[in-house]
Protein backbone atom coordinates (compact mmCIF):
# COMPACT_ATOMS: atom_id res chain seq x y z
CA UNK A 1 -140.50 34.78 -138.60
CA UNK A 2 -143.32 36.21 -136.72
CA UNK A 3 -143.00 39.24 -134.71
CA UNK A 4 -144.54 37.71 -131.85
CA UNK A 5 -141.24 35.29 -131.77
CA UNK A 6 -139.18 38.16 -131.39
CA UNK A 7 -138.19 40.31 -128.35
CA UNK A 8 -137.45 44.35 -129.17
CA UNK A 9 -133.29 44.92 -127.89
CA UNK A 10 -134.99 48.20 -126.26
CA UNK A 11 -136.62 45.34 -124.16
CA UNK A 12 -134.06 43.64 -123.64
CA UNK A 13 -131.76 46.45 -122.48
CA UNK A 14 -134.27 48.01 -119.87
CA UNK A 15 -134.89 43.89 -118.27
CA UNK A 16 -131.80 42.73 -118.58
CA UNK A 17 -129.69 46.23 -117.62
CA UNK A 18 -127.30 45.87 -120.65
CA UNK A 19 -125.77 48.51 -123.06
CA UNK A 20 -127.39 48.22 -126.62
CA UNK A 21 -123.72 48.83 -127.84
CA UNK A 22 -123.29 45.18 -126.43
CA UNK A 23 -126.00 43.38 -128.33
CA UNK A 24 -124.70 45.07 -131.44
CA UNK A 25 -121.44 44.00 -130.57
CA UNK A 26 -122.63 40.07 -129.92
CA UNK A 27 -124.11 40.46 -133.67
CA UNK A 28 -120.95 41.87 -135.95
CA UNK A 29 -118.93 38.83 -133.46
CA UNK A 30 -121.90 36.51 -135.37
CA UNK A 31 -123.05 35.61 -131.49
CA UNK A 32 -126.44 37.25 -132.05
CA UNK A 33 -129.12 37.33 -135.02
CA UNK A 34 -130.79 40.67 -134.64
CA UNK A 35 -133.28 41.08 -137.03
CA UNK A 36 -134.54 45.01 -138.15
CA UNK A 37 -138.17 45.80 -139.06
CA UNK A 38 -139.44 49.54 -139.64
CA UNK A 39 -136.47 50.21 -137.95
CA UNK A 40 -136.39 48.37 -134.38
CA UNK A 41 -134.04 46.09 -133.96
CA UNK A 42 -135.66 42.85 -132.75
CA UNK A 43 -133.77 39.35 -131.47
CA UNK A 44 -135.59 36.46 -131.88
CA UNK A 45 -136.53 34.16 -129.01
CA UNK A 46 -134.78 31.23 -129.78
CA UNK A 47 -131.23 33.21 -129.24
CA UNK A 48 -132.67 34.42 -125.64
CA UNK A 49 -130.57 31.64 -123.83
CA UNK A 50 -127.35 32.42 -125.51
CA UNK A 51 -127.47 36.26 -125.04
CA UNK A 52 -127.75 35.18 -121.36
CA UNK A 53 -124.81 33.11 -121.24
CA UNK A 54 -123.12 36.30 -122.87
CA UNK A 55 -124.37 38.82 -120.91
CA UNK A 56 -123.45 36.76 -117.69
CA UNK A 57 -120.24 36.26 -118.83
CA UNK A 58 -119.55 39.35 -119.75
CA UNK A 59 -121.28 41.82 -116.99
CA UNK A 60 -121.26 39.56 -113.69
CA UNK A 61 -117.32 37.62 -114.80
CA UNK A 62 -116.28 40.70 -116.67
CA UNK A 63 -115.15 38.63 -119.41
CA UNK A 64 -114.33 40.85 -122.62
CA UNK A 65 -115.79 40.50 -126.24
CA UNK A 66 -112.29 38.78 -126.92
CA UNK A 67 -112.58 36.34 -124.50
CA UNK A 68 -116.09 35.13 -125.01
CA UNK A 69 -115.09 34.19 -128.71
CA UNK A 70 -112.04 32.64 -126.91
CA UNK A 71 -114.34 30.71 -124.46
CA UNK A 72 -117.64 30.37 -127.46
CA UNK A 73 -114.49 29.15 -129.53
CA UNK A 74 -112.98 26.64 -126.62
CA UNK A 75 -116.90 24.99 -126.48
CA UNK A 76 -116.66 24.31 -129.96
CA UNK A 77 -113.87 22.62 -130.26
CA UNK A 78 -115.15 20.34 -126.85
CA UNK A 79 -118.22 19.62 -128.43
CA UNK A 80 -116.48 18.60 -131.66
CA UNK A 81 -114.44 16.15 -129.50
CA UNK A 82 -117.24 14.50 -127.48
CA UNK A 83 -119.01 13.90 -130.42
CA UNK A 84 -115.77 12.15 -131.88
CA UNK A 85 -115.13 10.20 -128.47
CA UNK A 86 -119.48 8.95 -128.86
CA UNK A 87 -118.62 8.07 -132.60
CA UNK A 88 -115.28 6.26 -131.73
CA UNK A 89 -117.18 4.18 -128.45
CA UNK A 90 -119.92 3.38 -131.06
CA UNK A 91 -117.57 1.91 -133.68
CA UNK A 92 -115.75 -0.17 -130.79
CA UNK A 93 -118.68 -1.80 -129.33
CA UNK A 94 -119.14 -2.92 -132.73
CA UNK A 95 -115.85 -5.19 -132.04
CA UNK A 96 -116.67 -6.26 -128.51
């Protein structure tokens, strides 16, 4: 991974106005990759959308760490099922 793919969480917490507590808490939840070299912590770019679905979730609905694995965990499971329902509508056009 390059460094130039990869945004410092100093960075991120002086733009975005977040605790670094939280990122660090978004990565031991498995939520965040952060990724360490010579001792800055780094997140790469590609995980940029996702912290800000956290971090509005979290900061402007006041949703707790809890209940963004309970809402992260929720989108799963819908995802899951709508690719189930586009499997089962594929296999019944076959009879049609």
């Amino acid at each position: 991974m390059n460094i130039e793919d990869l945004i410092s969480t100093e960075e991120i917490c002086t733009r975005y106005r977040v605790e670094r507590r939280f990122i660090h808490l978004l990565s031991e939840s498995g939520f965040l990759r952060i990724v360490q070299i010579e001792k800055t912590d780094y997140i790469p770019s590609d995980d940029m959308a996702e912290f800000e679905k956290l971090r509005r979730l979290h900061y402007e609905l006041d949703i707790n760490l809890e209940g963004i694995e309970a809402i992260q965990h929720l989108l799963q499971q819908i995802k899951q099922l709508q690719k189930q329902n586009r499997k089962l509508k594929n296999r019944l056009r076959l009879y049609e």
